[in-house]
N, C-alpha and C. Protein backbone atom coordinates (compact mmCIF):
# COMPACT_ATOMS: atom_id res chain seq x y z
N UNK A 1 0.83 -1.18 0.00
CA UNK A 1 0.00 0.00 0.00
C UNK A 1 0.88 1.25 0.00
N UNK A 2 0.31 2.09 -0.90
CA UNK A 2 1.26 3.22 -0.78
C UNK A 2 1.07 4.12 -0.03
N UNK A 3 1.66 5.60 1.09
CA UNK A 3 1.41 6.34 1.48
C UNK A 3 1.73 7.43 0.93
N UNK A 4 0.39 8.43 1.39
CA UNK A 4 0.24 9.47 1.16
C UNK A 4 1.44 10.69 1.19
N UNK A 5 1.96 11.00 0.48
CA UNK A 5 3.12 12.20 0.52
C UNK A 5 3.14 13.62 0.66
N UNK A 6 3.49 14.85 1.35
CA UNK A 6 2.79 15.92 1.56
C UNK A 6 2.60 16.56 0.42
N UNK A 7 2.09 17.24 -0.18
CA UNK A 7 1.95 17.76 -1.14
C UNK A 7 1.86 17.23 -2.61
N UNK A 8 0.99 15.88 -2.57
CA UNK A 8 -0.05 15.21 -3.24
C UNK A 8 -1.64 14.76 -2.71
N UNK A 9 -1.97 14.27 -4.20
CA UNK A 9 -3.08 14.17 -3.81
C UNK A 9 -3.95 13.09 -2.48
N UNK A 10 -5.19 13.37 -2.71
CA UNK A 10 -5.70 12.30 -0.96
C UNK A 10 -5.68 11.07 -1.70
N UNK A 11 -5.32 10.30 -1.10
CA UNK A 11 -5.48 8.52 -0.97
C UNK A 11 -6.34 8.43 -1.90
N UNK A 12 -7.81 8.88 -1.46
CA UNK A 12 -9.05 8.22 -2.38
C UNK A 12 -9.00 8.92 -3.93
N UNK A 13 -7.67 9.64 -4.09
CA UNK A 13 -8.01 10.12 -5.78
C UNK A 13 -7.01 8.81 -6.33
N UNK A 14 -6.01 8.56 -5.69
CA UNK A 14 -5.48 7.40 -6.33
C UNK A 14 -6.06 5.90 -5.87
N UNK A 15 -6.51 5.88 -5.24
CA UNK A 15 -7.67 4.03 -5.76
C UNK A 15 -8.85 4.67 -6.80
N UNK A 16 -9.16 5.79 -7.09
CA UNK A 16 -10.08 6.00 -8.40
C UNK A 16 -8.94 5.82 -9.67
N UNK A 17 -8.07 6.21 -9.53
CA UNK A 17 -7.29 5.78 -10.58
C UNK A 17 -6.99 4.67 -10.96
N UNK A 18 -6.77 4.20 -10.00
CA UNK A 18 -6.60 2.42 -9.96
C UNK A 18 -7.65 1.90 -11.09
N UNK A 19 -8.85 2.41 -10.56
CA UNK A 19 -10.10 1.83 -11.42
C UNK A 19 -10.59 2.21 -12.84
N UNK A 20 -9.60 2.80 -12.98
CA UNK A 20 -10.03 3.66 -14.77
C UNK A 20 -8.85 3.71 -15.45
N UNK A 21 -8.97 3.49 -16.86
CA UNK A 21 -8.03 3.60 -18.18
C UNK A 21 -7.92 4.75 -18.48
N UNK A 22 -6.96 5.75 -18.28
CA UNK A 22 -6.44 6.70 -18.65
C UNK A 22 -5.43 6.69 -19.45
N UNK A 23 -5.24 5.87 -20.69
CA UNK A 23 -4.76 5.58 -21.67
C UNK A 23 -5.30 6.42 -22.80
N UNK A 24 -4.52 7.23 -23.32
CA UNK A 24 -5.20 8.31 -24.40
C UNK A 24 -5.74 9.65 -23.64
N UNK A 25 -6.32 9.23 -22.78
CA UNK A 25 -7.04 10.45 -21.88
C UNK A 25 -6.66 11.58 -21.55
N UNK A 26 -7.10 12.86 -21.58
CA UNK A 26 -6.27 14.50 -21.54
C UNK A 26 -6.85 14.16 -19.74
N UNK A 27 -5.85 14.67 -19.17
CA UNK A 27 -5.65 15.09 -18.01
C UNK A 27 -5.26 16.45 -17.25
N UNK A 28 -6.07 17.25 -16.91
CA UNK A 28 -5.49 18.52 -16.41
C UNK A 28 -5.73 18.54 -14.99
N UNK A 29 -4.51 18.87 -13.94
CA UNK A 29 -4.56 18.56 -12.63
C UNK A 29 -4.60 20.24 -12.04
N UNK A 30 -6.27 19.95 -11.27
CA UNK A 30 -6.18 21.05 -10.55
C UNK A 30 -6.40 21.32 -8.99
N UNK A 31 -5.65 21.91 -8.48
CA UNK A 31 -5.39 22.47 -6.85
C UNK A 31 -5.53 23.54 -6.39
N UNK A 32 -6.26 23.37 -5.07
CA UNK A 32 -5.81 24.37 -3.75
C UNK A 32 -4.47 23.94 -2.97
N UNK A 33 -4.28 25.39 -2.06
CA UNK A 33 -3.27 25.20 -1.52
C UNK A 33 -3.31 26.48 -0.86
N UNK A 34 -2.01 25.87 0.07
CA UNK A 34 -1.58 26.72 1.19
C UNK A 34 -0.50 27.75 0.73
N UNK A 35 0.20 27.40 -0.25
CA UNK A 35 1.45 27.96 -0.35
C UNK A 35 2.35 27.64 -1.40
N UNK A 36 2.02 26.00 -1.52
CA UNK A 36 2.76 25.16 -2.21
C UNK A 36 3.01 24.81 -3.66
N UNK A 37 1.77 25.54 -4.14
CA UNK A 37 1.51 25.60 -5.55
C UNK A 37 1.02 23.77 -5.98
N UNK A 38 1.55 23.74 -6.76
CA UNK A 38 1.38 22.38 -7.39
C UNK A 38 2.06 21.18 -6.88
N UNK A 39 2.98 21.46 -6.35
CA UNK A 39 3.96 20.71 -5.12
C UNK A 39 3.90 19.59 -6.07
N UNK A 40 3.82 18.63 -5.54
CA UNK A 40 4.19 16.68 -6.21
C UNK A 40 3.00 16.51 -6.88
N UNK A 41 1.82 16.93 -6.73
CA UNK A 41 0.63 16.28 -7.55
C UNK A 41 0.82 15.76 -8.75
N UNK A 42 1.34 16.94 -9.52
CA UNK A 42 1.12 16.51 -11.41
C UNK A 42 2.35 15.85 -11.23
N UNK A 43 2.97 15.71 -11.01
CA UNK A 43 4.22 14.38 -10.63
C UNK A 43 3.74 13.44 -10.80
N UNK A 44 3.26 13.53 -9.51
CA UNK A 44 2.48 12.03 -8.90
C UNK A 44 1.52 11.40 -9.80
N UNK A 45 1.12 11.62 -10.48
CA UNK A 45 -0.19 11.77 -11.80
C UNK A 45 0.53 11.00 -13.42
N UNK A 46 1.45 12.06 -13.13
CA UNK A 46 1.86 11.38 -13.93
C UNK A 46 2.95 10.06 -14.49
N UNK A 47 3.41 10.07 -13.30
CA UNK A 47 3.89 8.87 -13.10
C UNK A 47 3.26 7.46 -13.27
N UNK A 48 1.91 8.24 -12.70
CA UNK A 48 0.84 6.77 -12.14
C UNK A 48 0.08 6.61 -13.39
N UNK A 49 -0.62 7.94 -14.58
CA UNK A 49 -1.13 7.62 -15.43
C UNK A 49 -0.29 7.64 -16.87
N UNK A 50 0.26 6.15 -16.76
CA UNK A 50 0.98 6.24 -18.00
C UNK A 50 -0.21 6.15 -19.46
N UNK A 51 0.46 6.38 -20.22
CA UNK A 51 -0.62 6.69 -21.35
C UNK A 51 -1.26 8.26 -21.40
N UNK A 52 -1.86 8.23 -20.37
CA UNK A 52 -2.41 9.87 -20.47
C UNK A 52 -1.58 11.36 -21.30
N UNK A 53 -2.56 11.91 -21.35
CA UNK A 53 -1.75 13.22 -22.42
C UNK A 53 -2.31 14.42 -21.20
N UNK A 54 -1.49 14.95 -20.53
CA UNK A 54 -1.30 15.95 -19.41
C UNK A 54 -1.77 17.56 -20.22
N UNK A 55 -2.56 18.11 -19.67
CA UNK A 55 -2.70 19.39 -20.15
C UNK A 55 -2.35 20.39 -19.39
N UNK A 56 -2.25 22.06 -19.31
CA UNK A 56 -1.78 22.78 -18.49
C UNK A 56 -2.62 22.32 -17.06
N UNK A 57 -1.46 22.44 -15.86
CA UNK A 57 -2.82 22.29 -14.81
C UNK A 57 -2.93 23.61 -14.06
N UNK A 58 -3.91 23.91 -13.26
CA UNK A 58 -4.27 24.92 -12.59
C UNK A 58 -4.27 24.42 -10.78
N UNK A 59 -2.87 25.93 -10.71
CA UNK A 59 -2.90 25.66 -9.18
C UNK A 59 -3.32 27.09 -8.12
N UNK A 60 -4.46 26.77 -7.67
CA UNK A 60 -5.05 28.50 -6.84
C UNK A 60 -4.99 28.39 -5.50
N UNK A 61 -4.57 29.68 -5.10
CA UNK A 61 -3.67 29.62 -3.33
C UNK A 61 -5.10 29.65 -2.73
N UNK A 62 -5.59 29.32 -1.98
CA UNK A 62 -6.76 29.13 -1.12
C UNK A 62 -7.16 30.45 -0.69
N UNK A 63 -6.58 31.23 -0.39
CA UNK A 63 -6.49 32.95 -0.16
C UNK A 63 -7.34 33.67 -1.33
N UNK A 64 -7.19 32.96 -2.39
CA UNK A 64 -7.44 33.37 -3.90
C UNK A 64 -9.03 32.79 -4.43
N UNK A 65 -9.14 31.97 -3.51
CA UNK A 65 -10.34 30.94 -4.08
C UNK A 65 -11.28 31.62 -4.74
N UNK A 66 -12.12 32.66 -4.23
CA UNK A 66 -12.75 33.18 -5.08
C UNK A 66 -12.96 33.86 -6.27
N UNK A 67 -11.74 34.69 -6.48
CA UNK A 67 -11.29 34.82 -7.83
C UNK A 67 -10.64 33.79 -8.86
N UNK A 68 -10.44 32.75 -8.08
CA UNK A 68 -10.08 31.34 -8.72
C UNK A 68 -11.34 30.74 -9.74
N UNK A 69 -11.91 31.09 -8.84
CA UNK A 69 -13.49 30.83 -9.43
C UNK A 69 -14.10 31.46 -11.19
N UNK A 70 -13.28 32.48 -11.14
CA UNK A 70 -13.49 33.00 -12.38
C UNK A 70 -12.07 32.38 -13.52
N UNK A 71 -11.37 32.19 -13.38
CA UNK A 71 -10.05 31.75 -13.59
C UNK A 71 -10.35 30.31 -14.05
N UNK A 72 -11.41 29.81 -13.53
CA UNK A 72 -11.83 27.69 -13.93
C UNK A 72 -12.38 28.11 -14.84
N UNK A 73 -13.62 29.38 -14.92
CA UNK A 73 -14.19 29.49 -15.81
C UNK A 73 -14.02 29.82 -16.92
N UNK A 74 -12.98 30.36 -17.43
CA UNK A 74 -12.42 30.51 -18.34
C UNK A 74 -11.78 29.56 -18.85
């Protein structure tokens, strides 16, 4: 079993991965945070989803959230 590393994602996003073919699949990894920005996530992602085609990801400081909000939407 693997453990969780600081500045990746929670446990339960990787056993959903486990369960799906992300072979071919666009992937864009997006976060809150404290500080850290993107830290290990899209790392971690991509390591784990081989096959996948990675797109820009979006990382918004928690401070920011609400103007983040306009920023997804786009």
């Amino acid at each position: 079993m693997r453990t969780k590393l600081a500045g990746e994602f929670p446990m339960a996003v990787y056993s959903q991965t486990d369960l799906l073919d992300f072979t071919g699949g666009k992937v864009m990894v997006a976060v809150t945070h404290e500080g850290s920005g993107m830290a290990d996530c899209e790392r971690a992602l991509k390591k784990k989803l081989k096959g996948a085609v990675f797109g820009k990801g979006l990382a918004i400081h928690v401070a920011d959230a609400q103007s983040g909000e306009k920023i997804v939407a786009k």
